[in-house]
C-alpha atoms as a PDB file:
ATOM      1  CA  UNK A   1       0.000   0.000   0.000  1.00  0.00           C
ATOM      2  CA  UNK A   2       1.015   3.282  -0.766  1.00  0.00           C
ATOM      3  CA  UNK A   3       0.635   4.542   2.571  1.00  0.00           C
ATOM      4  CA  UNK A   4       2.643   2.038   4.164  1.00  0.00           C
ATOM      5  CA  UNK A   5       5.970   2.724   1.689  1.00  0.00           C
ATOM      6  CA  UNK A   6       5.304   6.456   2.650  1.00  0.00           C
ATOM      7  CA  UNK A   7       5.166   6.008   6.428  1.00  0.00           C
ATOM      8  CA  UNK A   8       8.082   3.022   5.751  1.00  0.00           C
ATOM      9  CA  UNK A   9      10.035   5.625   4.067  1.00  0.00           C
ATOM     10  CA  UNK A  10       9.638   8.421   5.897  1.00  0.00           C
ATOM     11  CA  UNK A  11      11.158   6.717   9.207  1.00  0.00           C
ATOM     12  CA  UNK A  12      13.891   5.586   7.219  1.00  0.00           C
ATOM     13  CA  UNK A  13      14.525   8.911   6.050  1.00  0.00           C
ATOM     14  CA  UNK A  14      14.039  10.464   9.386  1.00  0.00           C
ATOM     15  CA  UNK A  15      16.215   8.316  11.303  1.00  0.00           C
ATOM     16  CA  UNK A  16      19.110   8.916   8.352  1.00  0.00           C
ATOM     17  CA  UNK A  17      18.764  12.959   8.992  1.00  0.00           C
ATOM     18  CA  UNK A  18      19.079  12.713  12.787  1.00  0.00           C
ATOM     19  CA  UNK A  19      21.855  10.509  12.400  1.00  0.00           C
ATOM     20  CA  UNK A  20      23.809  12.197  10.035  1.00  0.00           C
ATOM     21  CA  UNK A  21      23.231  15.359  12.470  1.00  0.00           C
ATOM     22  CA  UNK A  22      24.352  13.743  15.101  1.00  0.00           C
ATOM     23  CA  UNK A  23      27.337  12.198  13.660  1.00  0.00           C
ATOM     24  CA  UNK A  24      28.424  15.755  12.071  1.00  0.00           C
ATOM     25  CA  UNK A  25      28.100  17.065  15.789  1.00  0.00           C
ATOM     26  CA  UNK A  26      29.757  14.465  17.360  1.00  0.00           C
ATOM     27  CA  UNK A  27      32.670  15.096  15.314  1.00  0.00           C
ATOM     28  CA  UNK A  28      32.263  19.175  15.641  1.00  0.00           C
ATOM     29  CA  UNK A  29      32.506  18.417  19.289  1.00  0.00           C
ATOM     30  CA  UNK A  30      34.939  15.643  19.626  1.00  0.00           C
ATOM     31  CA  UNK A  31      37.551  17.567  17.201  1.00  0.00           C
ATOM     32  CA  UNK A  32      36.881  20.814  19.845  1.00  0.00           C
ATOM     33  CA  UNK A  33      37.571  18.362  23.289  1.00  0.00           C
ATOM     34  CA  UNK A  34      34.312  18.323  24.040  1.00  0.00           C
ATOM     35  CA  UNK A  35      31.990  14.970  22.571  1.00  0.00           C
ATOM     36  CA  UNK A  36      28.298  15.514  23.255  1.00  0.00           C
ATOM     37  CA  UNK A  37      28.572  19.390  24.343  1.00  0.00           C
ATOM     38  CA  UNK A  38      26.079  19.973  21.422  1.00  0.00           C
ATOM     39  CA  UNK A  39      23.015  17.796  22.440  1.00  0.00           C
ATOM     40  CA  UNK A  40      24.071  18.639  26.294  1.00  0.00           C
ATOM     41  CA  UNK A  41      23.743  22.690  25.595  1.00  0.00           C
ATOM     42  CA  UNK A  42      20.678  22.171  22.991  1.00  0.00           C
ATOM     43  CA  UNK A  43      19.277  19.902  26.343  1.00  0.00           C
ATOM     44  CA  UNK A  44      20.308  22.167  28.791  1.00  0.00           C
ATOM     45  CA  UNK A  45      18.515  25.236  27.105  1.00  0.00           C
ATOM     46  CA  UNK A  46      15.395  23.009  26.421  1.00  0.00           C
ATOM     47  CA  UNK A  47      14.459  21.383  29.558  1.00  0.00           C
ATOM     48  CA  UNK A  48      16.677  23.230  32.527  1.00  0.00           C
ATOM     49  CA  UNK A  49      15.974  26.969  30.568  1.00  0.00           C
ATOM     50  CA  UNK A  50      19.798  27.683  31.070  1.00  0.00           C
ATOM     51  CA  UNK A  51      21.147  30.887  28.745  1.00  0.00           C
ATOM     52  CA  UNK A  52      24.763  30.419  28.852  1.00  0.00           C
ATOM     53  CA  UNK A  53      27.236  28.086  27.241  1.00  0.00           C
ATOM     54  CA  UNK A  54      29.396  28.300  30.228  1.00  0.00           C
ATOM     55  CA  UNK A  55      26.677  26.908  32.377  1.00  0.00           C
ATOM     56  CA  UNK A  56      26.005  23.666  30.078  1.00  0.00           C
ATOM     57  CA  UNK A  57      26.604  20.428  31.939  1.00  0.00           C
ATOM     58  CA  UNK A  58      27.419  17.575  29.850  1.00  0.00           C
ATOM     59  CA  UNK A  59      25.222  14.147  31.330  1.00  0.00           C
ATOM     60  CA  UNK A  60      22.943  11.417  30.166  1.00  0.00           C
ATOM     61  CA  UNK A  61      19.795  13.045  30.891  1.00  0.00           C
ATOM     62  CA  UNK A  62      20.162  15.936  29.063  1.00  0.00           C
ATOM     63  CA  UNK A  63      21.757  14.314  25.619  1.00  0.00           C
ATOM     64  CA  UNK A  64      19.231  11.925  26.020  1.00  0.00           C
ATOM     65  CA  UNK A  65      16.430  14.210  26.382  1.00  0.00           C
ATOM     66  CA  UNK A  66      17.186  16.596  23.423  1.00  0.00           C
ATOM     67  CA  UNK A  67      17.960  13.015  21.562  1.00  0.00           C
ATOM     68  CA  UNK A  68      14.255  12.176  21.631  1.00  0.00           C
ATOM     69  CA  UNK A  69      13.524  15.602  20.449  1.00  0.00           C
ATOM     70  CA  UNK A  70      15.846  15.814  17.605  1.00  0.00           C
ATOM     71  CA  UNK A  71      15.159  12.397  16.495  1.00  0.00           C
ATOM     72  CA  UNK A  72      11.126  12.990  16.742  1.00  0.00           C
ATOM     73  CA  UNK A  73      11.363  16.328  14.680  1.00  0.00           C
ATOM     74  CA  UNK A  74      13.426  14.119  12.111  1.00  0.00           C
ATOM     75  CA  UNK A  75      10.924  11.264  11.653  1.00  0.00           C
ATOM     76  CA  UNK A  76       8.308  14.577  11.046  1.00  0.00           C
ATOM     77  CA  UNK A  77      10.337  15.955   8.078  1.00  0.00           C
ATOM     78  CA  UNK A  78      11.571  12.423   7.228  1.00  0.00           C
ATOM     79  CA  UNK A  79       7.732  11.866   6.151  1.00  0.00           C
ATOM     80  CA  UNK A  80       6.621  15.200   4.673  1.00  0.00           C
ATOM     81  CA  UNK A  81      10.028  14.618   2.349  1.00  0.00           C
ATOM     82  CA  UNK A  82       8.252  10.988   1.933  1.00  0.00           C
ATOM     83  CA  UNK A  83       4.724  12.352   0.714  1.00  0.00           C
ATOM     84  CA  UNK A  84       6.662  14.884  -1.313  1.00  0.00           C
ATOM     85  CA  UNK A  85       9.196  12.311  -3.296  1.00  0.00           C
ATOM     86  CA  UNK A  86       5.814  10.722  -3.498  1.00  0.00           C
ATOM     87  CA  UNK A  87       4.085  12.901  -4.867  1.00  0.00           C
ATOM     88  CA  UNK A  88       6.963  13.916  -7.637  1.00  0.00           C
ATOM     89  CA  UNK A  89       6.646  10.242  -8.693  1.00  0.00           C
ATOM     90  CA  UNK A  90       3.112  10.965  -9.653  1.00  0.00           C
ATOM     91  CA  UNK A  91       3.420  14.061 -11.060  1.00  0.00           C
ATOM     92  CA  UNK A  92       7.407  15.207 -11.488  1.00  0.00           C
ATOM     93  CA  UNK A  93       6.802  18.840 -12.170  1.00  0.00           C
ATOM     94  CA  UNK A  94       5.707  19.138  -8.149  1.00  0.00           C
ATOM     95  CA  UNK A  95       9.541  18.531  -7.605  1.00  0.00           C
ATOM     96  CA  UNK A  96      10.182  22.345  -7.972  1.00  0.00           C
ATOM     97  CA  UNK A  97       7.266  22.563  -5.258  1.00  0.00           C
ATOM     98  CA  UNK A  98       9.670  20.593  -3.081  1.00  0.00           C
ATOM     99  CA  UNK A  99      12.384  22.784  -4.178  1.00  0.00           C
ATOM    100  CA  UNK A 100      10.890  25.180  -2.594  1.00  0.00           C
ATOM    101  CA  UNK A 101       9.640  23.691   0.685  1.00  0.00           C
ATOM    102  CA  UNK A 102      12.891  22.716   1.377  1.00  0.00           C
ATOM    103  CA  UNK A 103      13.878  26.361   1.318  1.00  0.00           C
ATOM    104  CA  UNK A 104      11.463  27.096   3.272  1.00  0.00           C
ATOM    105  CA  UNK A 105      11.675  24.874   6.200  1.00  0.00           C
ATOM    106  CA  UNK A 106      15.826  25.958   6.196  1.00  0.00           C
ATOM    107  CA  UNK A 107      15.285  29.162   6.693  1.00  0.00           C
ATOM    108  CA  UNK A 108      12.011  28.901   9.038  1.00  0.00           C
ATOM    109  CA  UNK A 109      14.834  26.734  11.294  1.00  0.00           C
ATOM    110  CA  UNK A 110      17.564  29.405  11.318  1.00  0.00           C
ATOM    111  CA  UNK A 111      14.992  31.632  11.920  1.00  0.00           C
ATOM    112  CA  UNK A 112      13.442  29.547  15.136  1.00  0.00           C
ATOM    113  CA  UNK A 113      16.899  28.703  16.101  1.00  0.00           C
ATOM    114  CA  UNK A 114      17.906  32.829  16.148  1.00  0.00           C
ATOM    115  CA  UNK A 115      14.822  33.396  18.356  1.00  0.00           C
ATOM    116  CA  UNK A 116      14.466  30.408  20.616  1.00  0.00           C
ATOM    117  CA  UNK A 117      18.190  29.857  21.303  1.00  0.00           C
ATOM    118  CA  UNK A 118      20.202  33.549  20.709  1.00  0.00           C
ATOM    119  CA  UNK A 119      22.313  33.191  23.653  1.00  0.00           C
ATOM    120  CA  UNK A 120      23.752  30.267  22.572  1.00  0.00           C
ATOM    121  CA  UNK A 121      24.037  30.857  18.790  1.00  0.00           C
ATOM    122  CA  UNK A 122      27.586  31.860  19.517  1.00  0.00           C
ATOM    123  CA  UNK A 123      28.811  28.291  20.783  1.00  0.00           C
ATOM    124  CA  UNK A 124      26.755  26.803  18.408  1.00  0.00           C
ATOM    125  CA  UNK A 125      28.352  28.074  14.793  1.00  0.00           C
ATOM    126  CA  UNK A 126      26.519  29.029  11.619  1.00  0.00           C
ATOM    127  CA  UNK A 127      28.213  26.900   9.808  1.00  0.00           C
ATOM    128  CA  UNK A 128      27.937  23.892  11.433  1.00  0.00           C
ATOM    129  CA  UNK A 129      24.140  23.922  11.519  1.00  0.00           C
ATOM    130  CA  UNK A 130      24.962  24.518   7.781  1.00  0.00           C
ATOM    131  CA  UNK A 131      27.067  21.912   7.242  1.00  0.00           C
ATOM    132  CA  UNK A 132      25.030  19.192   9.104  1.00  0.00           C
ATOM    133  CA  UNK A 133      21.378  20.216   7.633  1.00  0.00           C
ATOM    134  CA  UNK A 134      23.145  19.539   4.208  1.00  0.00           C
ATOM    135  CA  UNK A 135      24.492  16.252   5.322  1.00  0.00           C
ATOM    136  CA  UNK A 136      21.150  15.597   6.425  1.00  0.00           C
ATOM    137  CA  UNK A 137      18.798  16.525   3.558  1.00  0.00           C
ATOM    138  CA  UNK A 138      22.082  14.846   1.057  1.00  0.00           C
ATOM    139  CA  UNK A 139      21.678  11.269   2.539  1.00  0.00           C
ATOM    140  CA  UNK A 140      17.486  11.928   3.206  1.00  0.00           C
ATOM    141  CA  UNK A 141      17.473  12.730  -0.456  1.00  0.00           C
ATOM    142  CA  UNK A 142      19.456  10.413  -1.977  1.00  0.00           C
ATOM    143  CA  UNK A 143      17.271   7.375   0.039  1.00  0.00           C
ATOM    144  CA  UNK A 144      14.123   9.212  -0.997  1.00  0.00           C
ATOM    145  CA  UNK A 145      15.510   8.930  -4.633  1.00  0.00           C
ATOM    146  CA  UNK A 146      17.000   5.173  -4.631  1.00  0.00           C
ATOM    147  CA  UNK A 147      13.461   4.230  -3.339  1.00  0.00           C
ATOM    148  CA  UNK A 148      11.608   6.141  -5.765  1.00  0.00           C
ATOM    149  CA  UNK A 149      14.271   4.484  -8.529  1.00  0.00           C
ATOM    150  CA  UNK A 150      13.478   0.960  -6.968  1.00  0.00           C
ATOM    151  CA  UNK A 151       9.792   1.547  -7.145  1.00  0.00           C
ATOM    152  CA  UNK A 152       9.914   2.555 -10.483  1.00  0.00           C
ATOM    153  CA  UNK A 153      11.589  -0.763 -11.797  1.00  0.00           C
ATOM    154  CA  UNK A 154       9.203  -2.976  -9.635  1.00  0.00           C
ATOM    155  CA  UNK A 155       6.090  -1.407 -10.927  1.00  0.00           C
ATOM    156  CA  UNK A 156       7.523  -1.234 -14.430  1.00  0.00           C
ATOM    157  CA  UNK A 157       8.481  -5.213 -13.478  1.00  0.00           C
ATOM    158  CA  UNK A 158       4.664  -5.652 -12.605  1.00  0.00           C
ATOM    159  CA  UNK A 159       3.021  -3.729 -15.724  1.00  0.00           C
ATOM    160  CA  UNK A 160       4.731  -6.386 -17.411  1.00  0.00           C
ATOM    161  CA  UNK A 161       3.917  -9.267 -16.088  1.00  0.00           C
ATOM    162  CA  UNK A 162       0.100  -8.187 -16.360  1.00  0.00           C
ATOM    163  CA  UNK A 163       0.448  -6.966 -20.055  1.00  0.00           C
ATOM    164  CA  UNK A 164       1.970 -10.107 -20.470  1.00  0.00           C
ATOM    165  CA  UNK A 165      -0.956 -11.785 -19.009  1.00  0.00           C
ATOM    166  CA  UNK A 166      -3.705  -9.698 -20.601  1.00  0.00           C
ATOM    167  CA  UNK A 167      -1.928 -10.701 -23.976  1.00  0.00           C
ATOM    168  CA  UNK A 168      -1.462 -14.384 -23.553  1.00  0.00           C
ATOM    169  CA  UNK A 169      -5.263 -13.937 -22.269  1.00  0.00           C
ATOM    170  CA  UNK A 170      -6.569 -12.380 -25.562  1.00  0.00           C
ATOM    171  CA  UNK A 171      -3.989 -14.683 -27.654  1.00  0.00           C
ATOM    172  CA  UNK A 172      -5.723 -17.747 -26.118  1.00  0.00           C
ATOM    173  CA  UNK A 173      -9.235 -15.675 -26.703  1.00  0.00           C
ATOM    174  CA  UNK A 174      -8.676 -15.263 -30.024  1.00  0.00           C
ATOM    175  CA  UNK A 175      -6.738 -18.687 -30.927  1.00  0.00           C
ATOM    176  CA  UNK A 176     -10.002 -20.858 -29.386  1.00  0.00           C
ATOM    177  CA  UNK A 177     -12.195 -22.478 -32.429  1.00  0.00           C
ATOM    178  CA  UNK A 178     -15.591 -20.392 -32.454  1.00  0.00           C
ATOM    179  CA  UNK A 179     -16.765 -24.290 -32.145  1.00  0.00           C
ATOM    180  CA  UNK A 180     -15.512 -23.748 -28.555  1.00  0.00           C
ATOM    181  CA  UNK A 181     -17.825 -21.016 -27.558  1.00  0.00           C
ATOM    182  CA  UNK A 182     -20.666 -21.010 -26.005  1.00  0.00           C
END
């Protein structure tokens, strides 16, 4: 069922985003001598309210906690980029349409991220968020379009097997004696 790929899809797709985030980050913070600061100050500012970089605690509970978050809003986009590479596969000029959602949704997050988290936009560089949103959509995209490539050769695989039956069908239709008939 349609559906079903979508939703399928979309998780897939999700979970590929908020990993490659995460890995980017990990690496951002490993190479700077701290691993995990990154979900630990994105934590900290979410569920303790705390402003200041110097203040940011790295444990469990927080990483954890902003984990859940970050994955959740991944499985989100990971489906509306689902119902969209769907929806190209139907009709492909709707692919500029998704063009333009995903500039969109990149610069609504900068935006929400400028508001929601300004005192800690300076620990938590531009070009990073850059850098790992394109890693993201890169390997959500490419997925999206392997699957859409895969579903295209299986439903090209099927039409053919049924034209193939429809014509050995009206071969064997028109072969019978009209003795035959009733």
């Amino acid at each position: 069922m349609q559906l079903t790929r979508i939703l399928r899809e979309g998780f897939i797709a999700g979970l590929i985003g908020a990993g490659a985030v995460a890995l980017w980050f990990l690496i951002v913070d490993t190479i700077a001598g701290r691993p995990f600061f990154t979900p630990a100050m994105l934590g900290s500012a979410v569920f303790w309210g705390v402003h200041d970089p110097a203040l940011v605690v790295i444990e469990y509970s927080r990483i954890i906690g902003y984990t859940m978050i970050h994955v959740s809003a991944f499985l989100i986009v990971g489906t509306i980029a689902a119902v969209l590479a769907a929806e190209v596969e139907v009709a492909p000029p709707t692919l500029y349409l998704v063009v333009v959602f995903f500039a969109i949704f990149e610069f609504g997050f900068y935006v929400t991220v400028a508001i929601l988290a300004q005192p800690l936009l300076g620990s938590l560089a531009w070009w990073n968020v850059a850098i790992g949103n394109a890693i993201a959509a890169s390997g959500m995209g490419y997925y999206l379009w392997r699957r859409s490539a895969e579903c295209r050769v299986e439903g090209q695989a099927s039409d053919k097997e049924a034209f193939g039956l429809e014509a050995r069908s009206l071969y064997s239709a028109l072969r019978t004696p009209r003795s035959a008939l009733p």
